[in-house]
PDB file of N, CA and C in Angstrom:
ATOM      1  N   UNK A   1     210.626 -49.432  81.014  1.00  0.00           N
ATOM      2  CA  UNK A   1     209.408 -50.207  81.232  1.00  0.00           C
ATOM      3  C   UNK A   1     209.616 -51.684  80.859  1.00  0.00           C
ATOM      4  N   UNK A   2     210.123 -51.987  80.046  1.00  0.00           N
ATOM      5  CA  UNK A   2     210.960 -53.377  79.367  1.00  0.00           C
ATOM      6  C   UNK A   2     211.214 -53.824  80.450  1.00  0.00           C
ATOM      7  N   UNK A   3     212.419 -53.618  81.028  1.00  0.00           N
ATOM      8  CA  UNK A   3     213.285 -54.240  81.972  1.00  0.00           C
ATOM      9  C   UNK A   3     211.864 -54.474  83.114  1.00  0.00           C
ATOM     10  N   UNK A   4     211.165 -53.653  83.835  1.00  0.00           N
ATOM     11  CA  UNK A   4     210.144 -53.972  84.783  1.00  0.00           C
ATOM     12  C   UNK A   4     209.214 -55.043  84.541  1.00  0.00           C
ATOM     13  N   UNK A   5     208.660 -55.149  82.963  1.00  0.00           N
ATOM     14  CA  UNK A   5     207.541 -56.086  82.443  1.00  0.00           C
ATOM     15  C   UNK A   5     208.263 -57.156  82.471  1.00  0.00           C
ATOM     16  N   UNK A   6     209.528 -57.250  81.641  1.00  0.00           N
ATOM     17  CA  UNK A   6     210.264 -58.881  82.085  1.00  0.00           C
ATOM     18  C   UNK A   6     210.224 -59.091  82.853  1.00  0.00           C
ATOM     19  N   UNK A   7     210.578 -58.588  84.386  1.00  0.00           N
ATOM     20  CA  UNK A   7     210.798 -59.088  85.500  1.00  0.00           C
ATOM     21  C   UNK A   7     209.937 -59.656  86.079  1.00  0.00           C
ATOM     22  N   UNK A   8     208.632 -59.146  85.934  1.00  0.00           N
ATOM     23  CA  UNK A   8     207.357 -59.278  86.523  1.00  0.00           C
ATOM     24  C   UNK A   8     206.811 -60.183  85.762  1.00  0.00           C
ATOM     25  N   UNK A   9     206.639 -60.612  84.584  1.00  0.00           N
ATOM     26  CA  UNK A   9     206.541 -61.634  84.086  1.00  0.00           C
ATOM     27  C   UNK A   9     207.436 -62.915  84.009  1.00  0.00           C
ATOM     28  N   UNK A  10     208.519 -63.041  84.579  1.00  0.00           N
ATOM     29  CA  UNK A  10     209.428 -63.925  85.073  1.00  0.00           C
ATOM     30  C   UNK A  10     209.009 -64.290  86.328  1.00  0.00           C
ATOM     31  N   UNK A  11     208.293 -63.387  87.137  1.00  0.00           N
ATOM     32  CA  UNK A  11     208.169 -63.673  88.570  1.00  0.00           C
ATOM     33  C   UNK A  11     207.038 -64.579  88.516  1.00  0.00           C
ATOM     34  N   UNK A  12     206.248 -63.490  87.663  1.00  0.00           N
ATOM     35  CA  UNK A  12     204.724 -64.812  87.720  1.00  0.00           C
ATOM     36  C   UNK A  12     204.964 -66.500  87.902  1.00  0.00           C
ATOM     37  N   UNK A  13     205.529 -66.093  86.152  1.00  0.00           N
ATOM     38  CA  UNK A  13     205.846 -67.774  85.896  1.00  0.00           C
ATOM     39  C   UNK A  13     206.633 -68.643  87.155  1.00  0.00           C
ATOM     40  N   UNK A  14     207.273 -67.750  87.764  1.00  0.00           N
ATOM     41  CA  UNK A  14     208.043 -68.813  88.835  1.00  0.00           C
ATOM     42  C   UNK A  14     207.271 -68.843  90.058  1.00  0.00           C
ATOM     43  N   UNK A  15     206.410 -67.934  90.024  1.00  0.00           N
ATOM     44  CA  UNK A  15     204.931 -68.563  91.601  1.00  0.00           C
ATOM     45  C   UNK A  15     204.349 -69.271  90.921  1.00  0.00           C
ATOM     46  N   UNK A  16     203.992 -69.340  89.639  1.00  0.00           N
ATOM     47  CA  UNK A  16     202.937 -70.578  89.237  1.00  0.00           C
ATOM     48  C   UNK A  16     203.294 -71.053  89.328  1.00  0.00           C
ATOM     49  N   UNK A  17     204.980 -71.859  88.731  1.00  0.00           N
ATOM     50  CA  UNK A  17     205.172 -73.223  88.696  1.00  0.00           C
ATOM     51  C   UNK A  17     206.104 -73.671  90.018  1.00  0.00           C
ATOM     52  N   UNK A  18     206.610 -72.808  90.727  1.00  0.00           N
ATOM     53  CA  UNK A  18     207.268 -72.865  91.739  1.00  0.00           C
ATOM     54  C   UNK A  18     208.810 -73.164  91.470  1.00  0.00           C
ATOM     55  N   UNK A  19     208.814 -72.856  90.733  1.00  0.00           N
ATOM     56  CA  UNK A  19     210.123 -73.136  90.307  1.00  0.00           C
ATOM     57  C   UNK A  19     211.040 -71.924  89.641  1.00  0.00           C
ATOM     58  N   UNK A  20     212.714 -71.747  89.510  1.00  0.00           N
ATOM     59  CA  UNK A  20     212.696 -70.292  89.416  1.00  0.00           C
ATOM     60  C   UNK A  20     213.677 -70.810  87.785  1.00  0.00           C
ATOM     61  N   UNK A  21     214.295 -71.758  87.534  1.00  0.00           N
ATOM     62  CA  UNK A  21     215.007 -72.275  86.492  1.00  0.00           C
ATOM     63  C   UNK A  21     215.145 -72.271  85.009  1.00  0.00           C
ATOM     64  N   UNK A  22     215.117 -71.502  84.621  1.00  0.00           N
ATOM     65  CA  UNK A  22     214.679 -71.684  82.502  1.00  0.00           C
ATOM     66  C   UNK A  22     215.521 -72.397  81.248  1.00  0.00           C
ATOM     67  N   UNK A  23     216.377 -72.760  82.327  1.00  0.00           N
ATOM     68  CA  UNK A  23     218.270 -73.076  81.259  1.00  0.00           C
ATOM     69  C   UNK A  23     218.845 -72.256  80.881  1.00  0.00           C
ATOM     70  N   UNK A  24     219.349 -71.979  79.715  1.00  0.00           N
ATOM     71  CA  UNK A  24     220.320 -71.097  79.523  1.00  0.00           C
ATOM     72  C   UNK A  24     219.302 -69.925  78.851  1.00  0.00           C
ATOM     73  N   UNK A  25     220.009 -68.570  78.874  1.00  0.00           N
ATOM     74  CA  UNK A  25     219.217 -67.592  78.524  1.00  0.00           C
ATOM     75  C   UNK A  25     219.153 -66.674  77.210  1.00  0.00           C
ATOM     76  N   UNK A  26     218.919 -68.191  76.713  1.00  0.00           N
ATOM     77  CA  UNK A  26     218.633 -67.319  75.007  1.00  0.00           C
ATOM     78  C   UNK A  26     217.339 -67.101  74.556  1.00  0.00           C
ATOM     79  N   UNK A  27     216.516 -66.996  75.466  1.00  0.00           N
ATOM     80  CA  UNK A  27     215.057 -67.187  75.699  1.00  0.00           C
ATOM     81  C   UNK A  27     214.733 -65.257  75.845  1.00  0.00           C
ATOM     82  N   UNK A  28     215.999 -65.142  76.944  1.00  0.00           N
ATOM     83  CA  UNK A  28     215.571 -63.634  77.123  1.00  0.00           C
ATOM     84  C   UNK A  28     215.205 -62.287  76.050  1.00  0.00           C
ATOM     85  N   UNK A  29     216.584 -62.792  75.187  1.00  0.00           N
ATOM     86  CA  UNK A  29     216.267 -61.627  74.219  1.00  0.00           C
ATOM     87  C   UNK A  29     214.648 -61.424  73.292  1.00  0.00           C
ATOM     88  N   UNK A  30     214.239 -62.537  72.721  1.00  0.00           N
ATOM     89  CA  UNK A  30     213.261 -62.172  72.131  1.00  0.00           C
ATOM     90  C   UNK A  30     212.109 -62.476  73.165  1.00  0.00           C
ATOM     91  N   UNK A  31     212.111 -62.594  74.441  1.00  0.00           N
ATOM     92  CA  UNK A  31     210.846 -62.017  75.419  1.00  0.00           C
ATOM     93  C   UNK A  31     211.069 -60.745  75.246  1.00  0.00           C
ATOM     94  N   UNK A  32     212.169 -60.018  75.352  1.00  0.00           N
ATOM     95  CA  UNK A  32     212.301 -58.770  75.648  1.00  0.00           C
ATOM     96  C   UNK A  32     211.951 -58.097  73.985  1.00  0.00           C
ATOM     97  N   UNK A  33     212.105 -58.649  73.191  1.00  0.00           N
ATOM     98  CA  UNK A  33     211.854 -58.280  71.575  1.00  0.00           C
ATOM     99  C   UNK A  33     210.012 -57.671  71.520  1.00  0.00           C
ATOM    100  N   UNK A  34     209.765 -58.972  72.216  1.00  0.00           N
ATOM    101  CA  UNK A  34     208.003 -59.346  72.274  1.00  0.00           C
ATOM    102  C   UNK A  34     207.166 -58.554  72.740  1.00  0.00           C
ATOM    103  N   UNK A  35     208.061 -57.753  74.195  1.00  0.00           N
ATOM    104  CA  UNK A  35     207.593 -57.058  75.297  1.00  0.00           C
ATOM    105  C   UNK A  35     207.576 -55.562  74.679  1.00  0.00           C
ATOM    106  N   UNK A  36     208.549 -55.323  74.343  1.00  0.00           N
ATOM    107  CA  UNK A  36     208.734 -54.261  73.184  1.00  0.00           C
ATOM    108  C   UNK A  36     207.951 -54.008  72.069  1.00  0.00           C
ATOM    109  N   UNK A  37     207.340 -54.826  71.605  1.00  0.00           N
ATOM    110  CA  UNK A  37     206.206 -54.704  70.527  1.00  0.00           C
ATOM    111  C   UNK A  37     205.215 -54.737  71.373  1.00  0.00           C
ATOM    112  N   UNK A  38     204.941 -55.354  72.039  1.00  0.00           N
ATOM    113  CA  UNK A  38     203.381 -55.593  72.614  1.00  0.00           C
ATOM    114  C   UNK A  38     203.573 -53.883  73.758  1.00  0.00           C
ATOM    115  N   UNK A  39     204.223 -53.001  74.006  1.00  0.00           N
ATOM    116  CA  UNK A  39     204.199 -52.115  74.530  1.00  0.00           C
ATOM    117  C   UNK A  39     204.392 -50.542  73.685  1.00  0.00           C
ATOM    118  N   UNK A  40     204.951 -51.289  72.252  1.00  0.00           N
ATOM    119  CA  UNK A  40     204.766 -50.240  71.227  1.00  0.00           C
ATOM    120  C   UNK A  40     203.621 -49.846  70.034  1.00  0.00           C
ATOM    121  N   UNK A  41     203.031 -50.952  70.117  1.00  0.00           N
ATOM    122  CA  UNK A  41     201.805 -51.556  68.951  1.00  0.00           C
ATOM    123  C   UNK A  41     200.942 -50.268  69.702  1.00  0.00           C
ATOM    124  N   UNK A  42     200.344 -49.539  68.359  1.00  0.00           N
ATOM    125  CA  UNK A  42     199.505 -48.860  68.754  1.00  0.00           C
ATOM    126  C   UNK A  42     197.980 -49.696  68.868  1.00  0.00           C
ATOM    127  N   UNK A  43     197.149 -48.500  69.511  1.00  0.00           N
ATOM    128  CA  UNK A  43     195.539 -49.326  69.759  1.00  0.00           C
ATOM    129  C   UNK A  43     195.527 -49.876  70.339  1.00  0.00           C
ATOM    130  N   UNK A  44     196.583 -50.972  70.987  1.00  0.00           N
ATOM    131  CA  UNK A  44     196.195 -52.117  71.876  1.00  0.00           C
ATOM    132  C   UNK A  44     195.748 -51.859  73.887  1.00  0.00           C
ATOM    133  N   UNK A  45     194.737 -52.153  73.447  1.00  0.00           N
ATOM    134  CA  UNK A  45     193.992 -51.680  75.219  1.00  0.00           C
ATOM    135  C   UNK A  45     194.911 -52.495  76.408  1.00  0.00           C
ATOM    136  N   UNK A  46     194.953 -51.852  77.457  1.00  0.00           N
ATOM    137  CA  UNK A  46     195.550 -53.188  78.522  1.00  0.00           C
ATOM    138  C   UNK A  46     195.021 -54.487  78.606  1.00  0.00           C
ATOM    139  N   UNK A  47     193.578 -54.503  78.797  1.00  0.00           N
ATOM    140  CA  UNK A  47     193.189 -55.721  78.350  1.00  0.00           C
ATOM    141  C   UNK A  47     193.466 -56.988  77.342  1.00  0.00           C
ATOM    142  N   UNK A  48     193.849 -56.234  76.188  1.00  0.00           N
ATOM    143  CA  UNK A  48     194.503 -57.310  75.143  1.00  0.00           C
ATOM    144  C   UNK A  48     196.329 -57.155  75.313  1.00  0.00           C
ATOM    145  N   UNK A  49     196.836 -55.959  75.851  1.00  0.00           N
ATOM    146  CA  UNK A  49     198.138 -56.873  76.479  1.00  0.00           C
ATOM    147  C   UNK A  49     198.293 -57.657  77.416  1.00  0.00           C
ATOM    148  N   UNK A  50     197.183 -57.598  78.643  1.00  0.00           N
ATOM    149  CA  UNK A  50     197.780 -58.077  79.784  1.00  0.00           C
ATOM    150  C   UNK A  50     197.245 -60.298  78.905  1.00  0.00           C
ATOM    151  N   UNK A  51     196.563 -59.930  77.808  1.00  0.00           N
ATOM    152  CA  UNK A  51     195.922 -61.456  77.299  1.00  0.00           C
ATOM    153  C   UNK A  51     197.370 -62.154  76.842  1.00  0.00           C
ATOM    154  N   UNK A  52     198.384 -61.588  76.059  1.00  0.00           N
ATOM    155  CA  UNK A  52     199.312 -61.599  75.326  1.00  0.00           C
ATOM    156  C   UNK A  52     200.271 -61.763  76.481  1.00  0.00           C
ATOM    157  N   UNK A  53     200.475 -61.119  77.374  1.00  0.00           N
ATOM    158  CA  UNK A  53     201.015 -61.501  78.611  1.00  0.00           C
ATOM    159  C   UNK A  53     201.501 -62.487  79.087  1.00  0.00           C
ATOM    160  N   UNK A  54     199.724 -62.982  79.365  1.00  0.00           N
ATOM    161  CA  UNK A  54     200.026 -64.266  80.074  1.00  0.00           C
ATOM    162  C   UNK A  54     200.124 -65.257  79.226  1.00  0.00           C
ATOM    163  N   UNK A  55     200.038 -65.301  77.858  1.00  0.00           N
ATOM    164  CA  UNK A  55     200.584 -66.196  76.980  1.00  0.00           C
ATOM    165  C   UNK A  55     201.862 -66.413  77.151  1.00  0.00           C
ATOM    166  N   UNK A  56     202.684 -65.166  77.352  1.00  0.00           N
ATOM    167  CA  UNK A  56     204.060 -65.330  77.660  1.00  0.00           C
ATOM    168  C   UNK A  56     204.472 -66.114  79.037  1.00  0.00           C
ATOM    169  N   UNK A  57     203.711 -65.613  79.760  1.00  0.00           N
ATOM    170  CA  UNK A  57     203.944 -66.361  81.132  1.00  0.00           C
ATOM    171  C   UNK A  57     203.198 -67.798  81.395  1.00  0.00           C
ATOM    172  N   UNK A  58     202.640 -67.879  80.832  1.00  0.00           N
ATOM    173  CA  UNK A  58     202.114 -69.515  80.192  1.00  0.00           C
ATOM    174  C   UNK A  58     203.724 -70.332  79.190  1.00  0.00           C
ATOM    175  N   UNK A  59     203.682 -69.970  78.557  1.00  0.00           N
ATOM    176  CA  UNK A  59     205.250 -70.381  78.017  1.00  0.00           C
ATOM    177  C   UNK A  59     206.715 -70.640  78.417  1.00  0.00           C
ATOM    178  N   UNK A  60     206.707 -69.601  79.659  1.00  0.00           N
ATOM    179  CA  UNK A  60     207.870 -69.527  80.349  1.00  0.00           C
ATOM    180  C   UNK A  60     207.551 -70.658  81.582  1.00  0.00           C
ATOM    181  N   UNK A  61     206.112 -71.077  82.292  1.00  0.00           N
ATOM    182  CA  UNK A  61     205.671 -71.906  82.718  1.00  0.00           C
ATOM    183  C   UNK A  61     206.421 -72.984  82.311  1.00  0.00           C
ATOM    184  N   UNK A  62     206.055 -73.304  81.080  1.00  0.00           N
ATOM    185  CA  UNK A  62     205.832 -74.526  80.290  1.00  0.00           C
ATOM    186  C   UNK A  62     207.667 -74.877  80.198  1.00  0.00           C
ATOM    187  N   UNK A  63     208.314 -74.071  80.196  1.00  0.00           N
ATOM    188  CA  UNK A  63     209.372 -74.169  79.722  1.00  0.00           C
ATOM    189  C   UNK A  63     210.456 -74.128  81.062  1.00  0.00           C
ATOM    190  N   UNK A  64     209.861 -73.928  82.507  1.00  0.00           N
ATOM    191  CA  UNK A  64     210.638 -74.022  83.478  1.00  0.00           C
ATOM    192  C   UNK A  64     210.528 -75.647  83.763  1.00  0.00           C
ATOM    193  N   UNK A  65     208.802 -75.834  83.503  1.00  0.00           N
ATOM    194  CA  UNK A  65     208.505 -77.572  83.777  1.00  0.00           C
ATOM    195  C   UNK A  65     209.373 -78.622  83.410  1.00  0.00           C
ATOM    196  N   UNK A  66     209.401 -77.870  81.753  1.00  0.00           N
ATOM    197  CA  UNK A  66     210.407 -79.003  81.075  1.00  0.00           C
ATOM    198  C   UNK A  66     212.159 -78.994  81.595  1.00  0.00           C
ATOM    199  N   UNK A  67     212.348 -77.970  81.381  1.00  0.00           N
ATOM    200  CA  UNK A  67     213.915 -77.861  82.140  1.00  0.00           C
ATOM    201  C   UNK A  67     213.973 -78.751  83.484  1.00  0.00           C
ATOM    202  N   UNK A  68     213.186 -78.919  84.662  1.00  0.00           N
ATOM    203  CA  UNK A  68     212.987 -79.336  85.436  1.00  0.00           C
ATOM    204  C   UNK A  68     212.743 -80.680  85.608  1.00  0.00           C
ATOM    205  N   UNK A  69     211.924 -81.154  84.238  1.00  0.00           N
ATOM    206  CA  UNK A  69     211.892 -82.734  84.181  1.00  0.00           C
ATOM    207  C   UNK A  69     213.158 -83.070  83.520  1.00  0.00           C
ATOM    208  N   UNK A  70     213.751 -82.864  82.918  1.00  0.00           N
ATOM    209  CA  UNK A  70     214.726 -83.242  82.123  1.00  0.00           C
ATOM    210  C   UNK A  70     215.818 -83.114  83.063  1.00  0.00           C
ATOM    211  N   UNK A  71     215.569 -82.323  84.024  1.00  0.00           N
ATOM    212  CA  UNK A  71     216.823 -82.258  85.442  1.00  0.00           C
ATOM    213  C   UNK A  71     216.832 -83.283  86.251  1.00  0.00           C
ATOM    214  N   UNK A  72     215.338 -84.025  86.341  1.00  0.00           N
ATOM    215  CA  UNK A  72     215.441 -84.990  87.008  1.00  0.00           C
ATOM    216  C   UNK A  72     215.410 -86.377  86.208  1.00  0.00           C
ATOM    217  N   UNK A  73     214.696 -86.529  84.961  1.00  0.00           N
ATOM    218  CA  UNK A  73     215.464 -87.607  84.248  1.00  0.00           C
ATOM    219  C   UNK A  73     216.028 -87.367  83.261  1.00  0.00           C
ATOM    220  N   UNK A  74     217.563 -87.244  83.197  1.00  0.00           N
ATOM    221  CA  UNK A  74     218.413 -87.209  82.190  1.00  0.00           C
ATOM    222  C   UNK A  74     218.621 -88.186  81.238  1.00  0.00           C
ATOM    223  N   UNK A  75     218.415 -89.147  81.653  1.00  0.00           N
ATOM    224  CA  UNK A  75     218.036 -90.231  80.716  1.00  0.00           C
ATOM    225  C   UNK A  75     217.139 -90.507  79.324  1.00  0.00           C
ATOM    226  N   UNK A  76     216.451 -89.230  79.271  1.00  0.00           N
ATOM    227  CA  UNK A  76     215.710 -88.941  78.200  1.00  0.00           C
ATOM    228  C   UNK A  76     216.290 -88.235  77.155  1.00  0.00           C
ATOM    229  N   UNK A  77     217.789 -88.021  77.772  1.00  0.00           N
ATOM    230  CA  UNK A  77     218.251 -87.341  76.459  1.00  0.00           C
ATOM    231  C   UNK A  77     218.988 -88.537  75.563  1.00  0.00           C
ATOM    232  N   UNK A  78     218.842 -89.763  75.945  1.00  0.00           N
ATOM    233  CA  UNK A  78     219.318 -90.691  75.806  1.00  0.00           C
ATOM    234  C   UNK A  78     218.400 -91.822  74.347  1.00  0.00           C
ATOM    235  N   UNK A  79     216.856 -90.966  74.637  1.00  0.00           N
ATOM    236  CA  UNK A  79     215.653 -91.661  73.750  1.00  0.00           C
ATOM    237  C   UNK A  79     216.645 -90.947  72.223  1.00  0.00           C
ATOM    238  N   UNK A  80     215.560 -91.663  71.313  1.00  0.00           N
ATOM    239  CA  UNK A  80     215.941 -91.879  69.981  1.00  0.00           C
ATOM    240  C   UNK A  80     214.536 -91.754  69.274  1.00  0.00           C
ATOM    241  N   UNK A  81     214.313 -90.788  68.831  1.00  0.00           N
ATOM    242  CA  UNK A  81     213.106 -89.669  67.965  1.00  0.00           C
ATOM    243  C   UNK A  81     212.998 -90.592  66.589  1.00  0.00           C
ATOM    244  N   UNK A  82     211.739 -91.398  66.676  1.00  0.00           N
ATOM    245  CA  UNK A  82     211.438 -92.263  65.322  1.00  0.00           C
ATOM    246  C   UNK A  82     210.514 -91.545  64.690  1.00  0.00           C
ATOM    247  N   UNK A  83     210.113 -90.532  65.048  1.00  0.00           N
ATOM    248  CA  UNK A  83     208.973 -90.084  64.223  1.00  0.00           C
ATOM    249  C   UNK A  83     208.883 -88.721  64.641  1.00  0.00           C
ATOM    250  N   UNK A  84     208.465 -87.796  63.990  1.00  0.00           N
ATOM    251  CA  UNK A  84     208.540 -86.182  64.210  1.00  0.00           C
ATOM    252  C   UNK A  84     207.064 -85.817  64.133  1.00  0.00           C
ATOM    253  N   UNK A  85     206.169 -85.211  64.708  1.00  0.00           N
ATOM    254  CA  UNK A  85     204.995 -84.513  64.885  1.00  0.00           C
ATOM    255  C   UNK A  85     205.676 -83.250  64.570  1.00  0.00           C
ATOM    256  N   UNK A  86     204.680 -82.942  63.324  1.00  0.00           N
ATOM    257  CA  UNK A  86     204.312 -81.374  63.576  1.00  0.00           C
ATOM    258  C   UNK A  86     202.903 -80.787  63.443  1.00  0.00           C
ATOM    259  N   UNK A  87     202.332 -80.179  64.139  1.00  0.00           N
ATOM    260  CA  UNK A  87     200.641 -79.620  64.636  1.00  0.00           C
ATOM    261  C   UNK A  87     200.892 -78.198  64.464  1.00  0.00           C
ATOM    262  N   UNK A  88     199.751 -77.461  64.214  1.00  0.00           N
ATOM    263  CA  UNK A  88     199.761 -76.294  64.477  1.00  0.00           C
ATOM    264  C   UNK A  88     198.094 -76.186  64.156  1.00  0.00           C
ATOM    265  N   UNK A  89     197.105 -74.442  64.544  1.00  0.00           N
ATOM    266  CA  UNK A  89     196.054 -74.606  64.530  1.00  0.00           C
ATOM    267  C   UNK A  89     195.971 -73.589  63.472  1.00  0.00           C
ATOM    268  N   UNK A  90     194.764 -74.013  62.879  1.00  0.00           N
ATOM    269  CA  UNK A  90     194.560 -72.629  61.595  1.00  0.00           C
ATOM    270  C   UNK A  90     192.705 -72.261  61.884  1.00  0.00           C
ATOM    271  N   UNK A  91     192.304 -70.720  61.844  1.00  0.00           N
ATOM    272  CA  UNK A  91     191.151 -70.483  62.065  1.00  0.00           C
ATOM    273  C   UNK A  91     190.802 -71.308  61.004  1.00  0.00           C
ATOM    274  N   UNK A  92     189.138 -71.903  61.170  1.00  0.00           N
ATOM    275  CA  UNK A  92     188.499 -72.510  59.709  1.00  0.00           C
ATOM    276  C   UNK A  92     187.317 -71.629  59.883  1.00  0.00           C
ATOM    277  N   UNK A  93     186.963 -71.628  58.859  1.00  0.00           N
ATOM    278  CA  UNK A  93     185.439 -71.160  58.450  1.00  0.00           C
ATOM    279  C   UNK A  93     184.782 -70.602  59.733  1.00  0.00           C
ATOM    280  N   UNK A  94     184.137 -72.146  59.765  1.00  0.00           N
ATOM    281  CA  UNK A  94     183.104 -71.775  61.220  1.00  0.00           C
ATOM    282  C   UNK A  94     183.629 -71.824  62.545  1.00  0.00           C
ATOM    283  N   UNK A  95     183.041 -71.104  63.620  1.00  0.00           N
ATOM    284  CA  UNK A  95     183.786 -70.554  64.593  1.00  0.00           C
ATOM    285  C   UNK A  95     184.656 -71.551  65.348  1.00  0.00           C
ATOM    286  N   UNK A  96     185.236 -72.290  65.049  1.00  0.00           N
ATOM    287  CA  UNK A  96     186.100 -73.423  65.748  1.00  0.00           C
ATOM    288  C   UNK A  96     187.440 -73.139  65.394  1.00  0.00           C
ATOM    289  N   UNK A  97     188.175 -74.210  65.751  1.00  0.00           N
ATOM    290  CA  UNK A  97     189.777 -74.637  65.678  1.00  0.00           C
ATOM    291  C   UNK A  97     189.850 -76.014  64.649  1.00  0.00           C
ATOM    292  N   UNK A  98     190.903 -75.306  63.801  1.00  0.00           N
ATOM    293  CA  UNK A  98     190.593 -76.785  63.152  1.00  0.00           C
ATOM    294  C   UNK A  98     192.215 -76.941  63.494  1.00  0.00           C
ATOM    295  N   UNK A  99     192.791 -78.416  63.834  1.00  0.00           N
ATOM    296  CA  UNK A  99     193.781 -78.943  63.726  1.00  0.00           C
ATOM    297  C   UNK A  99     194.526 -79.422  62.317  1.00  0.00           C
ATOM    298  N   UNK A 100     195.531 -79.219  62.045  1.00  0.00           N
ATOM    299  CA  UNK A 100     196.316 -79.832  60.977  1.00  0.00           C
ATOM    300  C   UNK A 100     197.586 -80.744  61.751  1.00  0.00           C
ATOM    301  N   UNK A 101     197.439 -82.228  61.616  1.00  0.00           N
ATOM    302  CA  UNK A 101     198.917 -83.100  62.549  1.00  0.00           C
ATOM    303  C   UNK A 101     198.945 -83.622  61.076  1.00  0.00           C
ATOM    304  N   UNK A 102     200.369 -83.601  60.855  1.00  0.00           N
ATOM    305  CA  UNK A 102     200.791 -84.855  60.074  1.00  0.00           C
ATOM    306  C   UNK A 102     201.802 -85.369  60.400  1.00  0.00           C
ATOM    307  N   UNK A 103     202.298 -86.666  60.269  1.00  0.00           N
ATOM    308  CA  UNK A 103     203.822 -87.075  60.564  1.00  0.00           C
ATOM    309  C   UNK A 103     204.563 -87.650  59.338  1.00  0.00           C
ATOM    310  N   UNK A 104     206.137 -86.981  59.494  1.00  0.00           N
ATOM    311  CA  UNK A 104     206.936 -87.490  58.361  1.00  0.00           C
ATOM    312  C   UNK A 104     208.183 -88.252  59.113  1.00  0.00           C
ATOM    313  N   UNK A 105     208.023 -89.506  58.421  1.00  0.00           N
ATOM    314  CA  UNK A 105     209.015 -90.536  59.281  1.00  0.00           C
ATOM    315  C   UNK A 105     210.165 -90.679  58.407  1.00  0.00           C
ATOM    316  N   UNK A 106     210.991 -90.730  59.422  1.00  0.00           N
ATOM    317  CA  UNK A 106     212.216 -91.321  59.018  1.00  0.00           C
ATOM    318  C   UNK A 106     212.521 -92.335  57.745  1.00  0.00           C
ATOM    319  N   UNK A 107     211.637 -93.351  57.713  1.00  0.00           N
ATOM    320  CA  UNK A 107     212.092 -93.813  56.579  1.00  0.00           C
ATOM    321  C   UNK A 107     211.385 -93.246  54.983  1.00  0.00           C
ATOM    322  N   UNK A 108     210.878 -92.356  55.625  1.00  0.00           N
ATOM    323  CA  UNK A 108     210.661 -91.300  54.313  1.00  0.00           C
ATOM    324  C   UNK A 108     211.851 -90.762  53.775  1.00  0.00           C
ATOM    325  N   UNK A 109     212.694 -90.237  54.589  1.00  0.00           N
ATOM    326  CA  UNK A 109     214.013 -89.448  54.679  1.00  0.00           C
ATOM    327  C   UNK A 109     213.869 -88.274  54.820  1.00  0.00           C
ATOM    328  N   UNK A 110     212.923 -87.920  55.288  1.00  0.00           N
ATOM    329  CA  UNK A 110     212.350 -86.238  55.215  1.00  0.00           C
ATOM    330  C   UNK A 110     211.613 -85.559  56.431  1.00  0.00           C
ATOM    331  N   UNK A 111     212.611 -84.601  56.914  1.00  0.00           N
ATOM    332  CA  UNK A 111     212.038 -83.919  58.326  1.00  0.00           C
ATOM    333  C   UNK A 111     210.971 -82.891  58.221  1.00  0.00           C
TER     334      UNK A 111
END
């Protein structure tokens, strides 16, 4: 069943974005890690896998785009990273999203 759900979730992502490309494939194993839990987890209805799903196929999206821009300007591997973002979201209290961004710069000395 593994081997079928990857595939089919590989396919998606490449009709959405039209594109069939991911780079190199060290990506595969832990889709296939993911697919494996989300098909072994007990309780979980189809409904909340097929949600988890397309998270995956939202990602693999995201990640054919970038391979793809970076195919066409290579020159960006060329930029020079002055500052590092890191974001992530944490539930808060009330029913929202709260954001946490901070940035640690370089002449801090600390990534």
């Amino acid at each position: 069943m593994t081997t079928q759900r990857f595939d089919e979730l590989v396919s998606r992502a490449c009709e959405r974005a039209g594109l069939n490309d991911f780079g190199d494939d060290s990506w595969q194993e832990g889709l296939r890690l993911l697919i494996n839990s989300c098909e072994s987890a007990p309780g979980v209805n189809p409904g909340g896998r097929e949600f988890v799903y397309s998270q995956f196929v939202d990602a693999l999206w995201n990640r054919a785009r970038v391979i793809d821009y970076f195919r066409q300007h290579p020159e960006i591997a060329d930029e020079k990273v002055e500052r590092r973002w890191w974001c992530w979201a944490s539930p808060a209290p009330a029913p929202r999203w709260r954001v946490t961004c901070w940035i640690r710069t370089r002449a801090a000395g600390r990534y």
